[in-house]
Protein backbone atom coordinates (compact mmCIF):
# COMPACT_ATOMS: atom_id res chain seq x y z
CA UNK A 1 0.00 0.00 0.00
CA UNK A 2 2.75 2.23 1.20
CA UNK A 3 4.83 1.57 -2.35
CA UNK A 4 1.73 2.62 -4.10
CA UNK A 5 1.20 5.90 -2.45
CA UNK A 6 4.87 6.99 -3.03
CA UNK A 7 4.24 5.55 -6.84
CA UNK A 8 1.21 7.96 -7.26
CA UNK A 9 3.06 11.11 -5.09
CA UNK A 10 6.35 10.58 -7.87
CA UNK A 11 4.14 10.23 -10.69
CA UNK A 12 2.11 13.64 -9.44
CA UNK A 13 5.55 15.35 -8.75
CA UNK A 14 6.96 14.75 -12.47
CA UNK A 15 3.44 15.03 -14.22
CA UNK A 16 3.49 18.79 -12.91
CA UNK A 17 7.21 19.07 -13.68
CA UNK A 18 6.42 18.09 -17.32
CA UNK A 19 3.31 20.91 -17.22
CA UNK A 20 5.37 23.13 -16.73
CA UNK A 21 7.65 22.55 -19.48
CA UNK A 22 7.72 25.60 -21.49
CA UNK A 23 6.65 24.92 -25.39
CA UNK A 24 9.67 26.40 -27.86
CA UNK A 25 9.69 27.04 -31.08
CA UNK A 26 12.11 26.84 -33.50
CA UNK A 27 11.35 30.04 -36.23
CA UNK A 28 13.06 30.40 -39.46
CA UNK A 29 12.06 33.43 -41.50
CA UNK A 30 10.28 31.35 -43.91
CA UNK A 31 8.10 29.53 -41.19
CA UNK A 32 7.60 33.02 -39.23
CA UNK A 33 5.70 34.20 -42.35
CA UNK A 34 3.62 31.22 -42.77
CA UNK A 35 2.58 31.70 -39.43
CA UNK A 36 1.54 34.94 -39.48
CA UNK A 37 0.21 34.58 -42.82
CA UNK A 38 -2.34 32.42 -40.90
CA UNK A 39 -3.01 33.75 -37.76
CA UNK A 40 -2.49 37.40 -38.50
CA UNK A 41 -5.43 39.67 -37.23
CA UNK A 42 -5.47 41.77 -40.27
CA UNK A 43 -5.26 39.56 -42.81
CA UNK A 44 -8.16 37.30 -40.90
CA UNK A 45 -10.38 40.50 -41.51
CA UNK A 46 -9.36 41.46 -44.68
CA UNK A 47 -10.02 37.87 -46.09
CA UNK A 48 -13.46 38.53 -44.29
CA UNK A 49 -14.13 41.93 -46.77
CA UNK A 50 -13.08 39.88 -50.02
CA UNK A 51 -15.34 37.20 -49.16
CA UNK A 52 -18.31 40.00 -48.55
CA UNK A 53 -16.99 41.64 -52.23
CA UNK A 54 -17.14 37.84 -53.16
CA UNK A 55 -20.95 37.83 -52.95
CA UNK A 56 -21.60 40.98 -53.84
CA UNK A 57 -19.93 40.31 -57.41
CA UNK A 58 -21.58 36.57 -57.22
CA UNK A 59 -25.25 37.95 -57.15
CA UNK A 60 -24.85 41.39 -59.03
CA UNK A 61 -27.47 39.88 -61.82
CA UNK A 62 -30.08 39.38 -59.26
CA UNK A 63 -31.70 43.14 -60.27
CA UNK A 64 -33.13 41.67 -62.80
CA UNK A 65 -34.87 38.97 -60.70
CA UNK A 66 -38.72 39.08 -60.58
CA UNK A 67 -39.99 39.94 -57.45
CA UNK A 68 -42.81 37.49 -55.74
CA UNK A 69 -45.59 38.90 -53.77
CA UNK A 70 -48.69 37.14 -52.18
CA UNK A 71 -50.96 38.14 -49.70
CA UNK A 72 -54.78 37.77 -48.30
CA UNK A 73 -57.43 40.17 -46.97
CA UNK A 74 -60.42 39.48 -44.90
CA UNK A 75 -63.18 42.03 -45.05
CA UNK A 76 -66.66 42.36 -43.03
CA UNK A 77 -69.43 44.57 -43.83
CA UNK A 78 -71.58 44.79 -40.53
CA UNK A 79 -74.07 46.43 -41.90
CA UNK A 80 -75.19 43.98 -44.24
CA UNK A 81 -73.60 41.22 -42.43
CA UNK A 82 -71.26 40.34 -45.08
CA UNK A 83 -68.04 38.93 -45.59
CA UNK A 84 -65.47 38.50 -48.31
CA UNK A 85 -62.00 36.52 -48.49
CA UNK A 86 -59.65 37.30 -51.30
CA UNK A 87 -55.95 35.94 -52.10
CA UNK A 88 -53.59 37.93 -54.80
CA UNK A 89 -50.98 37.10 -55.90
CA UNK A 90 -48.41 39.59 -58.07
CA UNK A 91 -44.89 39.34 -59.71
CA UNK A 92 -42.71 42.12 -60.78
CA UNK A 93 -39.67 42.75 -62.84
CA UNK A 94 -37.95 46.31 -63.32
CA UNK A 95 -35.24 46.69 -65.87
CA UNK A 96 -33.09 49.07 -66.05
CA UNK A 97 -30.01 50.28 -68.89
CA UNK A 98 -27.38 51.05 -65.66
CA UNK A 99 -27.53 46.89 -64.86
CA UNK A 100 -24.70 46.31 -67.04
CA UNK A 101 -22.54 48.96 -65.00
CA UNK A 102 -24.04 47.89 -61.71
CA UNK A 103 -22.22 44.37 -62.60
CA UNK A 104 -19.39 46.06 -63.78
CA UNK A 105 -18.88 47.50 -60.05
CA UNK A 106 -19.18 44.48 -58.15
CA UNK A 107 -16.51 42.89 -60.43
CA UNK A 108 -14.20 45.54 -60.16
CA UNK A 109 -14.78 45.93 -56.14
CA UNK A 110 -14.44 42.29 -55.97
CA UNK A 111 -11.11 42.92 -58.37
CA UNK A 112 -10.21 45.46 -56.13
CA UNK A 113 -10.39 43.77 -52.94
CA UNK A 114 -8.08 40.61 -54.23
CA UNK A 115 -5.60 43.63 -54.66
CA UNK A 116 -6.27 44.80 -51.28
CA UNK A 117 -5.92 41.19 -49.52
CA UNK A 118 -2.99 40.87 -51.26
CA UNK A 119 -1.38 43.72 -50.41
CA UNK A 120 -2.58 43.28 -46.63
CA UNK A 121 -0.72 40.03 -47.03
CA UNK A 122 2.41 41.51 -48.18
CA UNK A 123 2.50 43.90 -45.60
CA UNK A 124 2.35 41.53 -42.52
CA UNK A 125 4.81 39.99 -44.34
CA UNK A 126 6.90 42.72 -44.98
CA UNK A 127 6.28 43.43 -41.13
CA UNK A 128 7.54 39.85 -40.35
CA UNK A 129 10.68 39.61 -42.28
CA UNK A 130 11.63 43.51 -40.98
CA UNK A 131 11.35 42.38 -37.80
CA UNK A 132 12.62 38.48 -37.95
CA UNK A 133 16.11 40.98 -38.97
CA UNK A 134 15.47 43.24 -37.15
CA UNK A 135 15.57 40.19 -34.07
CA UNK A 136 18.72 38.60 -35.22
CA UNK A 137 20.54 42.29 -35.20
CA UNK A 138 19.27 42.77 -31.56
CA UNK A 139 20.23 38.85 -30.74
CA UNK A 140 23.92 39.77 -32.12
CA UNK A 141 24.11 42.93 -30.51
CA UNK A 142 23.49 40.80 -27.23
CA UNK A 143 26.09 38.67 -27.86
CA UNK A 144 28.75 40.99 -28.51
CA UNK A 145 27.66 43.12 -25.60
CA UNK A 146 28.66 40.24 -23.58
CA UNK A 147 31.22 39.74 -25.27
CA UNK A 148 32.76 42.90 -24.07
CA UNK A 149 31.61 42.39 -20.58
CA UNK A 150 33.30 39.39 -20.37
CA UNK A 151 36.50 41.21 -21.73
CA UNK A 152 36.13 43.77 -19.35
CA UNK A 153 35.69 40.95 -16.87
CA UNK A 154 39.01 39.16 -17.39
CA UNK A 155 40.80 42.56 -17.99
CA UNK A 156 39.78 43.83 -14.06
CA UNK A 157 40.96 40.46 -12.86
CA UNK A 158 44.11 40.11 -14.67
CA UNK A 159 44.77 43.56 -13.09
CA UNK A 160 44.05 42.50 -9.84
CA UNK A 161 46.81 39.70 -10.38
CA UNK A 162 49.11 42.82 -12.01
CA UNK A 163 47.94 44.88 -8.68
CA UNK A 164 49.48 41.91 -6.19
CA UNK A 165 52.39 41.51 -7.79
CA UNK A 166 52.82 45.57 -7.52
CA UNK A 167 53.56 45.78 -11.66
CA UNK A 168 50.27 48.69 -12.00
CA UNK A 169 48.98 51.12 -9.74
CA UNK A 170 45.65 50.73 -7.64
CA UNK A 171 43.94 53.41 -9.93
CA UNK A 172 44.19 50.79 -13.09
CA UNK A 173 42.57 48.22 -11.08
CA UNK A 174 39.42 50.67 -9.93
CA UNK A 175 39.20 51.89 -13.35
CA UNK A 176 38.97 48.52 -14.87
CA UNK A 177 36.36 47.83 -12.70
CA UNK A 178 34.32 50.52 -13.11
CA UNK A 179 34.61 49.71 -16.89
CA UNK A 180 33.26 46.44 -16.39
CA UNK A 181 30.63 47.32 -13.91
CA UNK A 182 29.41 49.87 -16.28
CA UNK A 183 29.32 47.44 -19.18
CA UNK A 184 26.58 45.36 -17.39
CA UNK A 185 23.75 47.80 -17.96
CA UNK A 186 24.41 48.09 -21.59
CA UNK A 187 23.89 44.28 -21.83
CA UNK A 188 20.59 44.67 -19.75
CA UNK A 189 18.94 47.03 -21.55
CA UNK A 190 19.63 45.40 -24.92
CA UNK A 191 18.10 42.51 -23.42
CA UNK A 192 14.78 44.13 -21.87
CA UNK A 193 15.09 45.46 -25.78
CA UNK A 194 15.10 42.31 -27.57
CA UNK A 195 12.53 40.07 -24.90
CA UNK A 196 10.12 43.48 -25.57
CA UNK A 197 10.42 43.21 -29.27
CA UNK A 198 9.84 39.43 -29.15
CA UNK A 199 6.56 40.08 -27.66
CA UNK A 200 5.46 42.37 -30.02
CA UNK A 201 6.36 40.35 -32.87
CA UNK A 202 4.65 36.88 -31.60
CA UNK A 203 1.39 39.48 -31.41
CA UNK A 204 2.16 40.34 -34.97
CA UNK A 205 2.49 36.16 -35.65
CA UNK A 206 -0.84 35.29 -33.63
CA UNK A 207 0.91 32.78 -31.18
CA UNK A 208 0.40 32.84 -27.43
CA UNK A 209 3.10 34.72 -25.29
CA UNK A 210 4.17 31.68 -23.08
CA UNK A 211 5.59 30.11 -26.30
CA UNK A 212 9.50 30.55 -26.13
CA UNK A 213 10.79 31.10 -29.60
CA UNK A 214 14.17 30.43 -31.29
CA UNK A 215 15.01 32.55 -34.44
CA UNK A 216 16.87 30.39 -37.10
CA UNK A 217 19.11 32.58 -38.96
CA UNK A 218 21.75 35.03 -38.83
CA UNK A 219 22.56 38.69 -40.69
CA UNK A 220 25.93 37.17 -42.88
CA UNK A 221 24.19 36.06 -45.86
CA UNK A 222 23.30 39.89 -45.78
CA UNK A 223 27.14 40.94 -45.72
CA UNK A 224 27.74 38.97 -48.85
CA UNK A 225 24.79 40.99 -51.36
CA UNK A 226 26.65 42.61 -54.05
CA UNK A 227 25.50 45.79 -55.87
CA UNK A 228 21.78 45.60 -57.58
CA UNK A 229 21.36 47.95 -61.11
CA UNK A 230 17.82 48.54 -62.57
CA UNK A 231 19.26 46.33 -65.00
CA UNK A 232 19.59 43.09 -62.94
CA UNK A 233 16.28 43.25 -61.17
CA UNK A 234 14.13 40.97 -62.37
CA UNK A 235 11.63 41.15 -65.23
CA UNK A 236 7.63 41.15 -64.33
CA UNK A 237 4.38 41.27 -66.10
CA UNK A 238 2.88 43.28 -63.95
CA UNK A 239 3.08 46.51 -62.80
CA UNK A 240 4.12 47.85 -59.79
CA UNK A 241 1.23 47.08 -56.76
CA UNK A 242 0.79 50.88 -56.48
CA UNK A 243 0.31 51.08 -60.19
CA UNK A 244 -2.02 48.29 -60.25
CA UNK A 245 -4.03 50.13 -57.49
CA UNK A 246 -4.20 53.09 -59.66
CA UNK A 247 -4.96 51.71 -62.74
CA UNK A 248 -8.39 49.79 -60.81
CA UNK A 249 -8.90 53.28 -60.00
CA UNK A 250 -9.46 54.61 -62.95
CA UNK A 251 -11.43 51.36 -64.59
CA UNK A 252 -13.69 51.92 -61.43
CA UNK A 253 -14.04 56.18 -62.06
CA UNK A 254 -15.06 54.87 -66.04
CA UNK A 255 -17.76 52.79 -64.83
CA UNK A 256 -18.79 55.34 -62.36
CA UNK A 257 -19.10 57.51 -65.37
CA UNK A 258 -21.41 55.32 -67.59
CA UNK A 259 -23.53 54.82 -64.51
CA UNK A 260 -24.04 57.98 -64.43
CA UNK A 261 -24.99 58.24 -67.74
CA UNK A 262 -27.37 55.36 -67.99
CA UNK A 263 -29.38 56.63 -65.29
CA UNK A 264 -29.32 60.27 -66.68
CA UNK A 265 -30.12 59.13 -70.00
CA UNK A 266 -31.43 55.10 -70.13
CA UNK A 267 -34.63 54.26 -70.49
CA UNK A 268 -36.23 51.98 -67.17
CA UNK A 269 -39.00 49.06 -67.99
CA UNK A 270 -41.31 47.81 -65.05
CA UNK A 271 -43.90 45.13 -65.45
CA UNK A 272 -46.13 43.55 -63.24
CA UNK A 273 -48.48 40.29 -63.42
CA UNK A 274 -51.47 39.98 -60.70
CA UNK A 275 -53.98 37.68 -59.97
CA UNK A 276 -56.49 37.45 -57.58
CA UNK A 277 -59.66 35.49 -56.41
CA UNK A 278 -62.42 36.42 -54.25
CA UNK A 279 -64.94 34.59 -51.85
CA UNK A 280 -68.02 36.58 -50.94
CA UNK A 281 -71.62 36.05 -49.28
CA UNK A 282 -73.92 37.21 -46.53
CA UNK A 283 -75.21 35.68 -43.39
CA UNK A 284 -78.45 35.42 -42.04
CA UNK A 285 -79.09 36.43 -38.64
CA UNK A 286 -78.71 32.73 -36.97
CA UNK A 287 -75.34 33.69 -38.88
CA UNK A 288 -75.57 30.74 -41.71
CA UNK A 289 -74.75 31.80 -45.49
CA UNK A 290 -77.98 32.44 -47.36
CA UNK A 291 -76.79 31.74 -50.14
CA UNK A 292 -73.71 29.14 -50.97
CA UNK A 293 -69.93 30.10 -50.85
CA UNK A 294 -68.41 29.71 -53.86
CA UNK A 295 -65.01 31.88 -55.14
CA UNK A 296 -64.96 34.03 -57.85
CA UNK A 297 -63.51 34.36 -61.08
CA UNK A 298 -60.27 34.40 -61.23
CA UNK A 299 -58.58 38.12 -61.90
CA UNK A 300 -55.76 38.52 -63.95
CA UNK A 301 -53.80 41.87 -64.49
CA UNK A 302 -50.82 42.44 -66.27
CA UNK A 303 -49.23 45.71 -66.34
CA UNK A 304 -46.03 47.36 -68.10
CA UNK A 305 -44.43 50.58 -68.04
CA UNK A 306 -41.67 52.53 -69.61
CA UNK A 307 -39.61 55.31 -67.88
CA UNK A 308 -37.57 57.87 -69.61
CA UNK A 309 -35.35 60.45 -67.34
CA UNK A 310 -35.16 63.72 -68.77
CA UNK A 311 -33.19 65.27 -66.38
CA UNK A 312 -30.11 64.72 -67.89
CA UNK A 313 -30.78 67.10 -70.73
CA UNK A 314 -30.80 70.42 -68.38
CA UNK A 315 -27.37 71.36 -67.76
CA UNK A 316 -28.48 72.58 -64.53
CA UNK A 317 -30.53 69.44 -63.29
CA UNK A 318 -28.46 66.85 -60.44
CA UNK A 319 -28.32 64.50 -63.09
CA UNK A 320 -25.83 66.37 -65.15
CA UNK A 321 -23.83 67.62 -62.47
CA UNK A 322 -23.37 64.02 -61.20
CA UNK A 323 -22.01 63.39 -64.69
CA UNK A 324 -19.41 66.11 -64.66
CA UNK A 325 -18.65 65.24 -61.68
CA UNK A 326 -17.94 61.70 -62.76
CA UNK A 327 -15.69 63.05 -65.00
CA UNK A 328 -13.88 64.90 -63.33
CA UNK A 329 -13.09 61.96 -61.48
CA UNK A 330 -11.87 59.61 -64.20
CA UNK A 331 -10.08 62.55 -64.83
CA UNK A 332 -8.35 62.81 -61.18
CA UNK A 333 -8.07 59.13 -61.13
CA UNK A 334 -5.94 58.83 -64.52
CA UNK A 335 -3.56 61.88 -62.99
CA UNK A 336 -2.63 59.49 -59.73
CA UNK A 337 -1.83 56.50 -61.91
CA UNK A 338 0.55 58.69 -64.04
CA UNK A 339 1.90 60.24 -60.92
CA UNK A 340 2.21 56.59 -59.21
CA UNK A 341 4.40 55.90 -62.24
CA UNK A 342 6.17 58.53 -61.67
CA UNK A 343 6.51 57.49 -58.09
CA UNK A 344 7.94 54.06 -58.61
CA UNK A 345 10.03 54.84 -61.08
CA UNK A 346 11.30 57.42 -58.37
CA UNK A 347 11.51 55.11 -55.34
CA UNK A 348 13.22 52.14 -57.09
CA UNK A 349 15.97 54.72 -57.85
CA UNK A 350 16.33 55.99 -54.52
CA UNK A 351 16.60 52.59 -53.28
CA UNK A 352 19.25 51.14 -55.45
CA UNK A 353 21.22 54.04 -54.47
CA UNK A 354 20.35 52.92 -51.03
CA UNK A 355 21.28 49.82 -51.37
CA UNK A 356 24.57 49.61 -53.43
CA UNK A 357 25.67 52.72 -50.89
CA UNK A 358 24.95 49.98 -47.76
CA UNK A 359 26.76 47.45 -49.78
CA UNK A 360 29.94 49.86 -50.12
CA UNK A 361 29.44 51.06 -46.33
CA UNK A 362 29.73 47.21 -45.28
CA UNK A 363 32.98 46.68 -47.16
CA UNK A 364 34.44 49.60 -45.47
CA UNK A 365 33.56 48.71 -42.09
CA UNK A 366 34.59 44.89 -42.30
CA UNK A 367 38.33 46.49 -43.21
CA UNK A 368 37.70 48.77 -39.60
CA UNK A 369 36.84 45.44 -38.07
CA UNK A 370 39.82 43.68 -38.82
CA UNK A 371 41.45 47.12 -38.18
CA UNK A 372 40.24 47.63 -34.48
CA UNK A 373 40.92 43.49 -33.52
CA UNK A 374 44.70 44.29 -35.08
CA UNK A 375 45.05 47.10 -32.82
CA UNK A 376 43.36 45.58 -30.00
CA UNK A 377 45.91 43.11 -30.22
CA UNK A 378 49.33 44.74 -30.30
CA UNK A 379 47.58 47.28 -27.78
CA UNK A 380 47.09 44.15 -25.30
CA UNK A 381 50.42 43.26 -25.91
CA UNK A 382 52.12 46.52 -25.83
CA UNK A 383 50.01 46.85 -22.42
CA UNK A 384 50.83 43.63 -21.00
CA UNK A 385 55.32 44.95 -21.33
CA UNK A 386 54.15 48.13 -19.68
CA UNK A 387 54.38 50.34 -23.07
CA UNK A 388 51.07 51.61 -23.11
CA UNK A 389 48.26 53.06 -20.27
CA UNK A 390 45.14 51.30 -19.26
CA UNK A 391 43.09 53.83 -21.18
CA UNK A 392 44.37 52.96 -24.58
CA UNK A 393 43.68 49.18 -23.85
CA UNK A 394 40.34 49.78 -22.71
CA UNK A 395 39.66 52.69 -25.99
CA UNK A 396 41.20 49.82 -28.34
CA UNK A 397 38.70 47.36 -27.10
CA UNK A 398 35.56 49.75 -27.30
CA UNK A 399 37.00 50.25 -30.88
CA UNK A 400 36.35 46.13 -31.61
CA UNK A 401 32.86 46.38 -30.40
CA UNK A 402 31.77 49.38 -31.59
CA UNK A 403 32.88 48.11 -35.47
CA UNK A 404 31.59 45.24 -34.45
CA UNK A 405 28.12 46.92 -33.68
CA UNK A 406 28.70 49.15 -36.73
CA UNK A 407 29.03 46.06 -39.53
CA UNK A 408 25.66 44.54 -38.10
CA UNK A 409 23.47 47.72 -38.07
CA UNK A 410 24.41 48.41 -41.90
CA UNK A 411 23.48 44.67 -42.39
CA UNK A 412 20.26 45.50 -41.11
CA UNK A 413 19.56 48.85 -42.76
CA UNK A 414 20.58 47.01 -45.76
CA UNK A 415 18.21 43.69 -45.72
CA UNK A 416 15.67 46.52 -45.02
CA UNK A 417 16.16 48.83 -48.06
CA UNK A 418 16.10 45.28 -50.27
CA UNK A 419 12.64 44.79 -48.21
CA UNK A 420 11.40 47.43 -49.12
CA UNK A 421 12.20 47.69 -52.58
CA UNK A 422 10.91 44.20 -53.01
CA UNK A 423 7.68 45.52 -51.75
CA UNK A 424 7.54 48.22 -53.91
CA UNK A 425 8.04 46.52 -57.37
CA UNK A 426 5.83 43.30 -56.23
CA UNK A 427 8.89 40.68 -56.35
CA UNK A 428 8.65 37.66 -54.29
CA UNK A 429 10.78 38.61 -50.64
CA UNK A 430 14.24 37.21 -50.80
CA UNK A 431 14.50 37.18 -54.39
CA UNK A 432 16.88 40.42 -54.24
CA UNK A 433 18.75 38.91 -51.35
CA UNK A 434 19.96 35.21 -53.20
């Protein structure tokens, strides 16, 4: 009995050990975006508004579906103690000339709003691959923050051994320790930095804060990009996202403008079919029929119109200012897709310049890299004979970290601008970056 208690206690113990195992996942940049690509808020909700633009476009005939009525009516004269019971029955139908441009609309909204789901997509994932980078820079900076802690570490005690054997003053071994002891807020902060940031990016991927997660990747394949011309990017057969934006604009002004037109100027035909039957008689007064209930004859009424607007021939009438108001639109409309043009062309320029001036700034400060951990070294050993003061050791090792820093910061700015100008021309991410 005894065994089995202490069984069931050890098998309590490690069942609430192994609940409280914290779930990690391993992210690569690739797997980050399918994530977020699924569980992403905005992109939930705008996949909700294409599906509503969906139906819209689905059932944008159904103007021209008759209408079905039916109804009954009781009626009692008291007077002549008589009653009647009738049942109609009508259907209707209204065309009208704007039907073809009402269709027209709902396509191009639909049209519209693949555009827009799209480009929600691309944006969360133009979010997530920013900020994936953006991750691995902060993880690195960690690292090499620590790094120089733990450089300043060993430095204060090796001068502590110096200080005993009386080869350096006690001032050297109070400055290197106030070098290292201010070194450990640096690495704090940049860690409060990146564990804030990782929140805010598993929001952004729709995954529950308790989950630990392990980024997969590292800024390097960044340092090796070499420089991009307008030449080398690659070919598409479609425009530009923005220009695609702005030429649905204008295609949905144009159709605004015939529907103006039709209902200015297009005829309208209604018609109507009714039928109807009627039971009448009159009671007695023990309240019995006096004469037999029988229904009528059947009524049948058919009815069509015609309806021509002539409001749309006076210049002054709401009709015709809603048509030059329509054009002025299409008109407005065409002037942002040639300025969007415009604007592409502009920003793809700005950001190869951007980019091939990163490229050339990360070459330069891979050659002060090697620099500073040269001169770190003959400083440490010109320090370690006595020829050279604390200060200069300590300035030669800030030098290391801070090119250090330097060559992963441009690697970031750069992945960014090739983001960015992915997003711009509509390439596939990480085509610019192979």
């Amino acid at each position: 009995m005894k065994k089995n208690v202490v069984f069931l206690l050890l098998l309590g113990v490690m069942s609430g050990l192994f609940a409280q195992e914290v779930e990690i996942l391993n992210l690569t940049i690739e797997k980050a975006v399918e994530i977020a690509l699924e569980n992403n808020i905005s992109v939930k909700k705008s996949s909700i508004d294409l599906e509503k633009a969906k139906i819209a476009d689905r059932f944008s005939w159904n103007s021209i579906s008759p209408s079905f009525q039916g109804g009954a009516s009781y009626t009692s004269n008291l007077e002549e103690n008589g009653e009647s019971f009738s049942i109609t029955g009508t259907a209707s139908l209204n065309l009208s000339t704007n039907l073809f441009s009402t269709m027209k609309a709902a396509r191009l909204n639909y049209e519209s709003g693949l555009m827009n789901f799209e480009q929600t997509k691309r944006a969360v994932e133009l979010s997530v691959r920013k900020t994936f980078y953006g991750l691995l820079y902060e993880k690195e900076n960690i690292q090499l923050q620590k790094r120089g802690l733990e450089t300043s570490r060993k430095q204060y005690q090796t001068n502590q051994e110096k200080f005993s054997n009386g080869k350096i003053s006690e001032l050297d071994v109070m400055t290197s320790r106030v070098r290292y002891e201010q070194k450990k807020p640096l690495v704090e902060s940049a860690e409060i930095t990146y564990r804030n940031d990782l929140s805010s990016f598993k929001q952004v991927l729709g995954i529950d804060q308790k989950v630990e997660i392990e980024l997969t990747g590292n800024l390097d394949d960044v340092l090796s990009l070499k420089n991009i011309t307008m030449e080398s990017l690659p070919a598409s057969d479609k425009p530009a996202p923005e220009v695609q934006s702005a030429e649905k604009s204008v295609e949905i002004a144009k159709n605004s403008l015939a529907a103006s037109r039709f209902s200015a100027y297009g005829p309208s035909v209604s018609a109507s079919f009714r039928v109807s039957e009627t039971n009448s008689h009159v009671r007695d007064a023990m309240g019995q029929p006096t004469s037999e209930t029988e229904w009528g004859d059947l009524a049948k009424t058919l009815t069509v119109g015609v309806n021509i607007p002539l409001d749309g021939l006076l210049p002054w009438s709401s009709s015709s200012a809603q048509i030059q108001n329509s054009k002025k639109s299409v008109k407005s409309a065409e002037l942002n897709l040639e300025n969007a043009k415009t604007s592409v062309q502009v920003q793809t320029e700005n950001y190869l310049r951007k980019i091939n001036q990163s490229i050339s700034q990360v070459t330069s400060l891979k050659s002060n890299v090697d620099l500073a951990r040269e001169t770190y070294s003959l400083t440490q050993t010109a320090y370690n004979y006595g020829k050279t003061d604390l200060l200069s050791l300590q300035n030669a090792s800030d030098s290391v970290l801070s090119a250090e820093v330097s060559v992963k910061q441009q690697a970031y700015s750069l992945i960014g601008a090739v983001l960015d100008l992915e997003n711009l021309l509509g390439i596939q991410f990480g085509t610019l970056a192979k």
